[in-house]
Protein backbone atom coordinates (compact mmCIF):
# COMPACT_ATOMS: atom_id res chain seq x y z
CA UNK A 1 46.66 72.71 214.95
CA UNK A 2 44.34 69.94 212.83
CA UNK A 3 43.85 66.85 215.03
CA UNK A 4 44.06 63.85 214.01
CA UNK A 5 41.66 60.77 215.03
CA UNK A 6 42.85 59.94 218.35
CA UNK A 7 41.75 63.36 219.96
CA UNK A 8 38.51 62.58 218.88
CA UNK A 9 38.37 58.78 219.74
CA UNK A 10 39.93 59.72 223.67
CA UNK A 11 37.06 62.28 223.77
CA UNK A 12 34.21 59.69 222.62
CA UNK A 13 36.02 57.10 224.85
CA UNK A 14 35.69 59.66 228.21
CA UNK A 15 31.74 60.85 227.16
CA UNK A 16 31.13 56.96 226.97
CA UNK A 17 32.65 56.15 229.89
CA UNK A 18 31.13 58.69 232.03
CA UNK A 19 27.53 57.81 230.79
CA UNK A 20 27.92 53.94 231.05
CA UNK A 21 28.91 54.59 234.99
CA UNK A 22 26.19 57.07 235.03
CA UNK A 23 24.16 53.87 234.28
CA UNK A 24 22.83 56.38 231.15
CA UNK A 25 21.86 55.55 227.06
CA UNK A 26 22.70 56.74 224.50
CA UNK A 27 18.92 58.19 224.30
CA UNK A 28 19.55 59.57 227.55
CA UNK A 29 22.53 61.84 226.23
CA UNK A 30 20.63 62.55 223.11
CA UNK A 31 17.84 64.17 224.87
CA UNK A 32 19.89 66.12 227.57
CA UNK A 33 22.20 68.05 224.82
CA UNK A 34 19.59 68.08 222.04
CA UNK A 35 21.23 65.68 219.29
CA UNK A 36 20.01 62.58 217.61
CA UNK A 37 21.06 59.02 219.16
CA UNK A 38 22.78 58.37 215.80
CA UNK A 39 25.39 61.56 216.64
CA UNK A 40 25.78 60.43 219.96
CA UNK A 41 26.78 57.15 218.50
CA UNK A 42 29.48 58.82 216.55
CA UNK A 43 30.57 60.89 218.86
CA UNK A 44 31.28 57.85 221.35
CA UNK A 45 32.96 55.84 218.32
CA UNK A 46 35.40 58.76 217.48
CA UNK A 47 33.56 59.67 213.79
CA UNK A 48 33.11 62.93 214.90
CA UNK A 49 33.37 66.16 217.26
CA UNK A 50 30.82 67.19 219.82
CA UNK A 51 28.70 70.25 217.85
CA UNK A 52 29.88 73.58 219.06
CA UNK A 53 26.36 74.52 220.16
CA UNK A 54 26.18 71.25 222.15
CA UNK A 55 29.38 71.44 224.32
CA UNK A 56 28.01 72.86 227.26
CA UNK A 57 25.24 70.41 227.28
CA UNK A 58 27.77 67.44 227.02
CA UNK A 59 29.65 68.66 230.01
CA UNK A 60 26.20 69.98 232.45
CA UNK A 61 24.96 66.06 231.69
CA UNK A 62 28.09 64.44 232.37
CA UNK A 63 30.34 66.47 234.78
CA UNK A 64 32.99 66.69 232.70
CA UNK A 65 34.59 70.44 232.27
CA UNK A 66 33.92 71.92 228.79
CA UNK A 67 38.15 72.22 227.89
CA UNK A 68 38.53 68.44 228.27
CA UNK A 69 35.74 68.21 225.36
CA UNK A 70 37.28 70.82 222.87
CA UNK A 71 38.82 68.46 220.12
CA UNK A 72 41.15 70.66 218.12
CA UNK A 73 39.83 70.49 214.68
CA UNK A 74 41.20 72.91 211.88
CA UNK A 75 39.16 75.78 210.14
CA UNK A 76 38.87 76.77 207.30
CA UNK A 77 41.11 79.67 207.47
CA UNK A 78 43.76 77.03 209.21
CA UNK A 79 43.16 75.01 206.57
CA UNK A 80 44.39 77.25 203.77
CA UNK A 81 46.87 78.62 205.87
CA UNK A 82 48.54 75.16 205.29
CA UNK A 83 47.86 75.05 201.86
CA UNK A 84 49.38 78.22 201.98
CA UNK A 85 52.78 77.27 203.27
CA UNK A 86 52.96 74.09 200.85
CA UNK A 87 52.67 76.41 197.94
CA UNK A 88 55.61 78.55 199.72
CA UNK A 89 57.71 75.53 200.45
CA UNK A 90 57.68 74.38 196.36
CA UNK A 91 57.58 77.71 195.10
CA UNK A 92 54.27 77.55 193.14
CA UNK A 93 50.69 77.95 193.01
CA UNK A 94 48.06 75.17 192.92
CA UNK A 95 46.68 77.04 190.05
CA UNK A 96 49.65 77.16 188.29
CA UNK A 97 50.64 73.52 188.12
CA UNK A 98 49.06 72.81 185.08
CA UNK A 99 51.74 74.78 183.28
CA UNK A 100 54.08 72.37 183.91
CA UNK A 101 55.08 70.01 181.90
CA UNK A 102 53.79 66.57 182.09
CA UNK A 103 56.99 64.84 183.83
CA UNK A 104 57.28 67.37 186.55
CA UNK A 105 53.23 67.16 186.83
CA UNK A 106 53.39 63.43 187.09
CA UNK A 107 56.29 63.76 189.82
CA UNK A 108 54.31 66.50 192.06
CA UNK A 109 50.80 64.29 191.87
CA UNK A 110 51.20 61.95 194.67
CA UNK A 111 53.03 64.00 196.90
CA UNK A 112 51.48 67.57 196.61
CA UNK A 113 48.24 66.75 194.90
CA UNK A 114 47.46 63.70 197.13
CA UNK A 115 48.37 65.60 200.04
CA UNK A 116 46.13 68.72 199.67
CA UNK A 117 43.09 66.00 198.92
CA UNK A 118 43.83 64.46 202.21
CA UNK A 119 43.35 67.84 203.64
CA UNK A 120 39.90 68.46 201.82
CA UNK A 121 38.81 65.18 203.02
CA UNK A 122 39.45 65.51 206.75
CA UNK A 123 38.50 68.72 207.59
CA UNK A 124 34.95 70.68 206.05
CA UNK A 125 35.05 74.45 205.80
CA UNK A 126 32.74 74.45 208.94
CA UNK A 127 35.53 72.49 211.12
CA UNK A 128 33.55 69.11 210.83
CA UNK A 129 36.25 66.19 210.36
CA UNK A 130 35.13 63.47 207.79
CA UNK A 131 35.55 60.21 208.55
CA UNK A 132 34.88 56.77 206.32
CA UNK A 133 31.51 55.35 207.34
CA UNK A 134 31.22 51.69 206.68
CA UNK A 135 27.79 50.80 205.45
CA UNK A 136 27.31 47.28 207.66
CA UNK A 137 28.90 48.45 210.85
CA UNK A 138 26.75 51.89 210.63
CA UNK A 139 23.37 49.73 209.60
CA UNK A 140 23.58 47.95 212.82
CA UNK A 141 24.37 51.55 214.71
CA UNK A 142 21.01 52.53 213.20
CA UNK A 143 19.32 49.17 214.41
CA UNK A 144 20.39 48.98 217.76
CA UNK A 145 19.47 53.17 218.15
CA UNK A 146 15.97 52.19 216.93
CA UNK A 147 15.84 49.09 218.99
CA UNK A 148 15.30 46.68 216.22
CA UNK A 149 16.47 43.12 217.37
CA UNK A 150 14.63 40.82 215.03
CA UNK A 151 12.69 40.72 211.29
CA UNK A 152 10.77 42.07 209.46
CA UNK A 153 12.92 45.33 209.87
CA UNK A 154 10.23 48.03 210.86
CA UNK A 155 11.21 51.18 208.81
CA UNK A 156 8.78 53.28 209.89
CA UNK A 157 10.73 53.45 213.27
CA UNK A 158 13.58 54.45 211.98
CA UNK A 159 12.18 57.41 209.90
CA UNK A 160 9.86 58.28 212.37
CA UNK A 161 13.16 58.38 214.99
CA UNK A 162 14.85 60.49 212.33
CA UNK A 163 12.23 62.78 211.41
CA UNK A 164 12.39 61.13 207.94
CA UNK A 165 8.60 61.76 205.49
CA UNK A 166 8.75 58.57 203.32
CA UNK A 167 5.74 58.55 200.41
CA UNK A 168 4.55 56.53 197.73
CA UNK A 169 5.09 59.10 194.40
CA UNK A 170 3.25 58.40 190.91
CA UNK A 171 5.00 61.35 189.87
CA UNK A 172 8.97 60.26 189.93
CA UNK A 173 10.55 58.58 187.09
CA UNK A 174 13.04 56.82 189.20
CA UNK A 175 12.59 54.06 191.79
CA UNK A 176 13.04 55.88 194.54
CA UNK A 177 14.00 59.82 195.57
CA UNK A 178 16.08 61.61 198.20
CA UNK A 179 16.53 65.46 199.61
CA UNK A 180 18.40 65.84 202.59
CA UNK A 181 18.98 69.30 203.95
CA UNK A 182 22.57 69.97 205.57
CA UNK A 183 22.11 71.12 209.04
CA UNK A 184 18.65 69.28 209.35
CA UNK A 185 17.88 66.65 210.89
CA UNK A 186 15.01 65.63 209.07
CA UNK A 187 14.90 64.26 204.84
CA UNK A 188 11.91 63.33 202.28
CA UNK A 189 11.92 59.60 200.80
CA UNK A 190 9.67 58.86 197.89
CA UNK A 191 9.52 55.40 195.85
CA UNK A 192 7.78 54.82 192.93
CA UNK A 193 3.99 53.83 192.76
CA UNK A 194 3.58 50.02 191.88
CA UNK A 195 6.70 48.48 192.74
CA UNK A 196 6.10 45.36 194.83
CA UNK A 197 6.16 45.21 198.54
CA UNK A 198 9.54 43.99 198.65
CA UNK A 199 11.12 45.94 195.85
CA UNK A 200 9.99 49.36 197.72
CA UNK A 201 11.02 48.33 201.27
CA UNK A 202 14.93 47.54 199.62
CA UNK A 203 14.22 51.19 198.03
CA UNK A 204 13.63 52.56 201.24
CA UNK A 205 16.56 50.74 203.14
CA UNK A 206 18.69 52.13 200.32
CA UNK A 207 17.76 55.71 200.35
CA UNK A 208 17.82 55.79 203.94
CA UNK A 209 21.19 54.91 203.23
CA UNK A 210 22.27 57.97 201.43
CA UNK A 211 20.51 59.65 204.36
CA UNK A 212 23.29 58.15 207.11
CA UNK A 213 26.29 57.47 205.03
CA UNK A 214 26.22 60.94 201.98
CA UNK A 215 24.21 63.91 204.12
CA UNK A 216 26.99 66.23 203.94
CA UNK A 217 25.44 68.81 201.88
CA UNK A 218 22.35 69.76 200.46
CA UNK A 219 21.38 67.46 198.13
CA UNK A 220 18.44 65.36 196.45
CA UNK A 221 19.03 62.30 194.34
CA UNK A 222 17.40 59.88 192.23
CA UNK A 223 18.10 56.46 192.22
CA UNK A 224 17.62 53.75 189.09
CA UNK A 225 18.10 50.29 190.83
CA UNK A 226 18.25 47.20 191.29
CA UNK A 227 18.63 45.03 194.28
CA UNK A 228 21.28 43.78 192.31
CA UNK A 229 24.55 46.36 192.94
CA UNK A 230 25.94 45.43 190.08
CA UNK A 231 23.54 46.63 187.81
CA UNK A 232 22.94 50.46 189.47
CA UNK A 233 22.43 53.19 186.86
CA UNK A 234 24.41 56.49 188.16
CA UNK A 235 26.59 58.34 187.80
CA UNK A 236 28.12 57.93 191.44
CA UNK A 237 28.27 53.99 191.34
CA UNK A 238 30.64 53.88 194.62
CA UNK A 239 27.70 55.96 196.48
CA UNK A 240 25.12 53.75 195.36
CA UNK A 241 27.08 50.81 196.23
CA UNK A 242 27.62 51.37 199.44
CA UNK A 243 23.58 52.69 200.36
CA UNK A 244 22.91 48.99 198.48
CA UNK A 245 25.22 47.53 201.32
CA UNK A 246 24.02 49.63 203.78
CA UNK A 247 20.52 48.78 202.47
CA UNK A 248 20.95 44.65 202.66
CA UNK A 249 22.54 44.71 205.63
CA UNK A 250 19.75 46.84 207.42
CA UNK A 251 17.13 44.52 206.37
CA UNK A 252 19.03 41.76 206.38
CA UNK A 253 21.77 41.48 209.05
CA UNK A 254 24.19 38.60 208.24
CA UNK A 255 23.80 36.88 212.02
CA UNK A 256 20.30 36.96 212.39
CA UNK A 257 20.09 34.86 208.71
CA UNK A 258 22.32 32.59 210.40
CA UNK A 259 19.79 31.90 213.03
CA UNK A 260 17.19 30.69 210.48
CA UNK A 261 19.33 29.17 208.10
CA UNK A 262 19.73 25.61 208.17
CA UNK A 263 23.59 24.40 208.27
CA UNK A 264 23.43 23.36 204.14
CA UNK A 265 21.78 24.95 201.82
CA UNK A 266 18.81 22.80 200.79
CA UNK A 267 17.22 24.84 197.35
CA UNK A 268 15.26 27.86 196.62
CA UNK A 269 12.86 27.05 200.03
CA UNK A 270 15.98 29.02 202.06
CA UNK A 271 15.52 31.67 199.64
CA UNK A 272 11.89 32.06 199.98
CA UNK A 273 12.07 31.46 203.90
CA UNK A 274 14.34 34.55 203.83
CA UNK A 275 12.09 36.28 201.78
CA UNK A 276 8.99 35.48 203.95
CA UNK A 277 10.68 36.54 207.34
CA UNK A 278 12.81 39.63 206.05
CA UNK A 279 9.65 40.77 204.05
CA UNK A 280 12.31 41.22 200.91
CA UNK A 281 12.04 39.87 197.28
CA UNK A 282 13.20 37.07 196.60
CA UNK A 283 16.26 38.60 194.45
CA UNK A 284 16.96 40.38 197.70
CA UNK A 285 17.48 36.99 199.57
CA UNK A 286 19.30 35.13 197.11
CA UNK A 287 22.28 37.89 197.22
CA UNK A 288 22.53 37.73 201.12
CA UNK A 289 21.97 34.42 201.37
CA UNK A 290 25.04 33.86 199.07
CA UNK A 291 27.09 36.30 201.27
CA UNK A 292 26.58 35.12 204.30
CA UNK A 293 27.11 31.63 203.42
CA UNK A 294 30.28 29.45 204.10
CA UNK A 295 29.01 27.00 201.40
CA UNK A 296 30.33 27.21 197.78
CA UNK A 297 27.78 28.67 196.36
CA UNK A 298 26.39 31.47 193.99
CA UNK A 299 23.14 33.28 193.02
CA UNK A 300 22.55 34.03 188.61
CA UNK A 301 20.45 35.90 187.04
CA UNK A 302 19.48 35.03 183.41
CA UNK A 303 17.26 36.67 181.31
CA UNK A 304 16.01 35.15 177.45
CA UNK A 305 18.63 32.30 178.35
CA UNK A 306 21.49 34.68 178.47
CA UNK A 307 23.66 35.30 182.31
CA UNK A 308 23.62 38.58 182.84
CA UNK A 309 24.76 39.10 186.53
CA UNK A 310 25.64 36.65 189.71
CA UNK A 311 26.97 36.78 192.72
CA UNK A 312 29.65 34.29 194.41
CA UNK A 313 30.30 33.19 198.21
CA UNK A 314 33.73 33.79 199.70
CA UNK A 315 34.37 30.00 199.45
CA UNK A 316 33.80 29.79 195.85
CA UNK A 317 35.62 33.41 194.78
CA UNK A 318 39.05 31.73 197.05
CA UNK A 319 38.96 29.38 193.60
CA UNK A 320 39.54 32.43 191.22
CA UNK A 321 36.03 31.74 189.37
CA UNK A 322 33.54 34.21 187.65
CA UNK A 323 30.30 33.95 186.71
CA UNK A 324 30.24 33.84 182.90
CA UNK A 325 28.55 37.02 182.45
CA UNK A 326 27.02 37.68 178.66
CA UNK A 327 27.07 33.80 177.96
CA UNK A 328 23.93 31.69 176.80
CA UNK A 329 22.17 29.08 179.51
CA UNK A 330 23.46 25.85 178.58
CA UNK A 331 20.29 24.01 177.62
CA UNK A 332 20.99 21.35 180.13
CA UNK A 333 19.97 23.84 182.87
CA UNK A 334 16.84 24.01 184.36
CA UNK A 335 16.89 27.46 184.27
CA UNK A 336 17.22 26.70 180.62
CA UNK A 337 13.89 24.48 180.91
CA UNK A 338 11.84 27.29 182.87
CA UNK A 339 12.61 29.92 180.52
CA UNK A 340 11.28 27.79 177.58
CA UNK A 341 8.50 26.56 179.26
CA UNK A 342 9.74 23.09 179.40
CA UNK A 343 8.77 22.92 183.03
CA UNK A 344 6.98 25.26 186.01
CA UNK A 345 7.63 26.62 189.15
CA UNK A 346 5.60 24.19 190.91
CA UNK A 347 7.63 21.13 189.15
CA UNK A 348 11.27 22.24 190.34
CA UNK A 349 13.51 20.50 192.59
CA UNK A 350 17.55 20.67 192.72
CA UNK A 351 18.80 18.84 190.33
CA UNK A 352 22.84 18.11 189.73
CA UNK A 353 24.34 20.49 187.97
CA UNK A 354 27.69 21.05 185.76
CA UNK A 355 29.57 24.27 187.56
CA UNK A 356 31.06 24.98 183.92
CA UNK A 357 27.67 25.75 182.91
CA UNK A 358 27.77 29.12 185.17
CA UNK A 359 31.48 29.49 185.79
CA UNK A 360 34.49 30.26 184.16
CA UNK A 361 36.17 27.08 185.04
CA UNK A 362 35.21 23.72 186.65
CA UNK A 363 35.28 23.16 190.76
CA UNK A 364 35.59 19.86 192.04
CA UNK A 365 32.81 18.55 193.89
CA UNK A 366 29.12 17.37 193.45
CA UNK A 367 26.64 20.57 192.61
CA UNK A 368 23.18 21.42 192.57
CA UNK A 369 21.27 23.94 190.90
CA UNK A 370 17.15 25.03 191.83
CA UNK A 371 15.84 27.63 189.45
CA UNK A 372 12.51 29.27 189.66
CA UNK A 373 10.94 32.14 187.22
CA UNK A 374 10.34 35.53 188.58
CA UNK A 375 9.53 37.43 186.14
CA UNK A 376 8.43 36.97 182.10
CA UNK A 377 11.74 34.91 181.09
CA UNK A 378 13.90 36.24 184.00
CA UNK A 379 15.19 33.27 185.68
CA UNK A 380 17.19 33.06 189.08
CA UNK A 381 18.97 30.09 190.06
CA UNK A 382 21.10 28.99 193.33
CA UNK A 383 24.12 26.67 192.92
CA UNK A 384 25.54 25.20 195.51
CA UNK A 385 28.98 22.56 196.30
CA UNK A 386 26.44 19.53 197.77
């Protein structure tokens, strides 16, 4: 029979338990059955069964007999054997529900239809069970494997630990490239030539998310970017989302910008500090120094004095407020001022600041705003409650 999660979570619960009191790591475990740290890590966590090919070596290292290891995890042919006796039970054939007519489709769609995708997503034809990977909680699996503990984030570790080729290409159209080989435990990253330092090292972070979160199947992708999420060009925008979270959250984990934050948010000198230590744009820092914050606050980007993206803290979203995406800078801004050359970089400092100039309706309180130019008429500018 198919198992559900809890066989797998008592069996990573018993392999941890017998290595901590073996006073053994996770690298220990990795080496002695011939896996990568990372699938030891899932393994522990629940996320997944111990390789076929690897049981033995799981129960020599840890004294624990093979049958107590065997999670029972349908097949394939299991698998359409149930499939099977649905289309028995209601008397007709996947394939033949499109005949139907549309009430009796509509009726059948959350209970058969729903039901057979749950099947596809839990178990694999090769009897691997799929579970969700969340992007933070896996970026800090991947830190703590490599034994990262403070910034700048050292990629190079991780691809070396992962057997990953990363390369500068002239050749790609896209910012950065992926191909990751099921079965392998090894993938090729390439970023675009002439990207600045901290544009490629976010390209990197995010491809190496596709690498931990999407290598299911053979595969190689391209990826149009921006730091930005909203803005990503694909055609998969939940993928790409969540290697962008993945991504910020490897470089930039939320508690060590806490530790170098100050307690208020002073201007665009936090967003540069963050950009300094992380070694990340300074787009980059603005985002994840917005979402990490417990200040009201937000992050806008404007371009030719028009908004086109932002980002909000939790504090300020709990008011039911958007950025006013698509509308002109109000040209009482200083954002306004830098784009028109009214004013330079060197000559900003917060100044007070209307919040119905960026948002969709007016918060009470007292609010600042520090803009600088980052590119040719691209502006970004921090607001904060003061």
């Amino acid at each position: 029979m198919p198992s559900d999660s809890k066989g797998l979570i008592d069996i990573g619960r018993r392999i941890k338990d017998a290595r901590t009191k073996a006073g053994k790591t996770q690298n220990w475990l990795a080496d002695k059955t011939g896996v990568q740290p990372v699938v030891v890590s899932y393994i522990e966590n629940g996320r997944r069964p111990i390789p076929k090919k690897q049981i033995n070596k799981f129960s020599e290292a840890l004294k624990i007999p093979v049958e107590e290891l065997k999670a029972e995890v349908a097949t394939a042919k299991e698998l359409q054997g149930e499939i099977n006796a649905l289309e028995k039970e209601i008397g007709i054939s996947f394939r033949n529900l499109q005949t139907l007519p549309d009430e009796a489709k509509r009726k059948l769609k959350t209970e058969v239809l729903s039901y057979y995708k749950e099947l596809k997503r839990r178990y694999e034809s090769n009897g691997s069970v799929h579970t969700h990977k969340d992007p933070v909680s896996l970026s800090k699996e991947v830190l703590d494997d490599c034994g990262i503990k403070r910034p700048p984030v050292n990629l190079n570790i991780i691809a070396k630990k992962h057997n990953i080729e990363i390369q500068q290409s002239a050749a790609i159209n896209s910012d950065g490239w992926i191909m990751y080989p099921k079965g392998e435990n090894w993938a090729g990253i390439k970023y675009k030539a002439g990207m600045g330092e901290g544009r490629i090292r976010f390209t990197i972070a995010h491809e190496l998310g596709h690498f931990f979160l999407h290598n299911l199947k053979d595969a190689e992708q391209s990826c149009f970017m921006s730091e930005n999420a909203m803005n990503v060009n694909s055609e998969n925008k939940e993928r790409e989302k969540q290697a962008h979270l993945f991504a910020s959250n490897l470089l930039m984990p939320s508690e060590w910008i806490l530790k170098v934050l100050p307690k208020k948010i002073q201007g665009i000198q936090n967003v540069r500090r963050l950009s300094h230590d992380f070694e990340v744009s300074l787009t980059a820092a603005a985002i994840r120094l917005v979402q990490v914050s417990s200040q009201m606050c937000a992050v806008i980007y404007s371009k030719k004095n028009t908004i086109e993206w932002g980002h909000l803290s939790n504090s300020l979203k709990s008011h039911y407020v958007k950025i006013k995406h698509g509308h002109s800078v109000s040209s009482r801004t200083q954002a306004y001022k830098l784009c028109n050359g009214d004013t330079s970089n060197e000559d900003t400092k917060p100044l007070k600041t209307n919040p119905e100039f960026w948002l969709t309706k007016n918060i009470q309180g007292s609010f600042q705003e520090h803009s600088v130019c980052i590119y040719d008429e691209s502006i970004l500018s921090l607001i904060w409650a003061k």
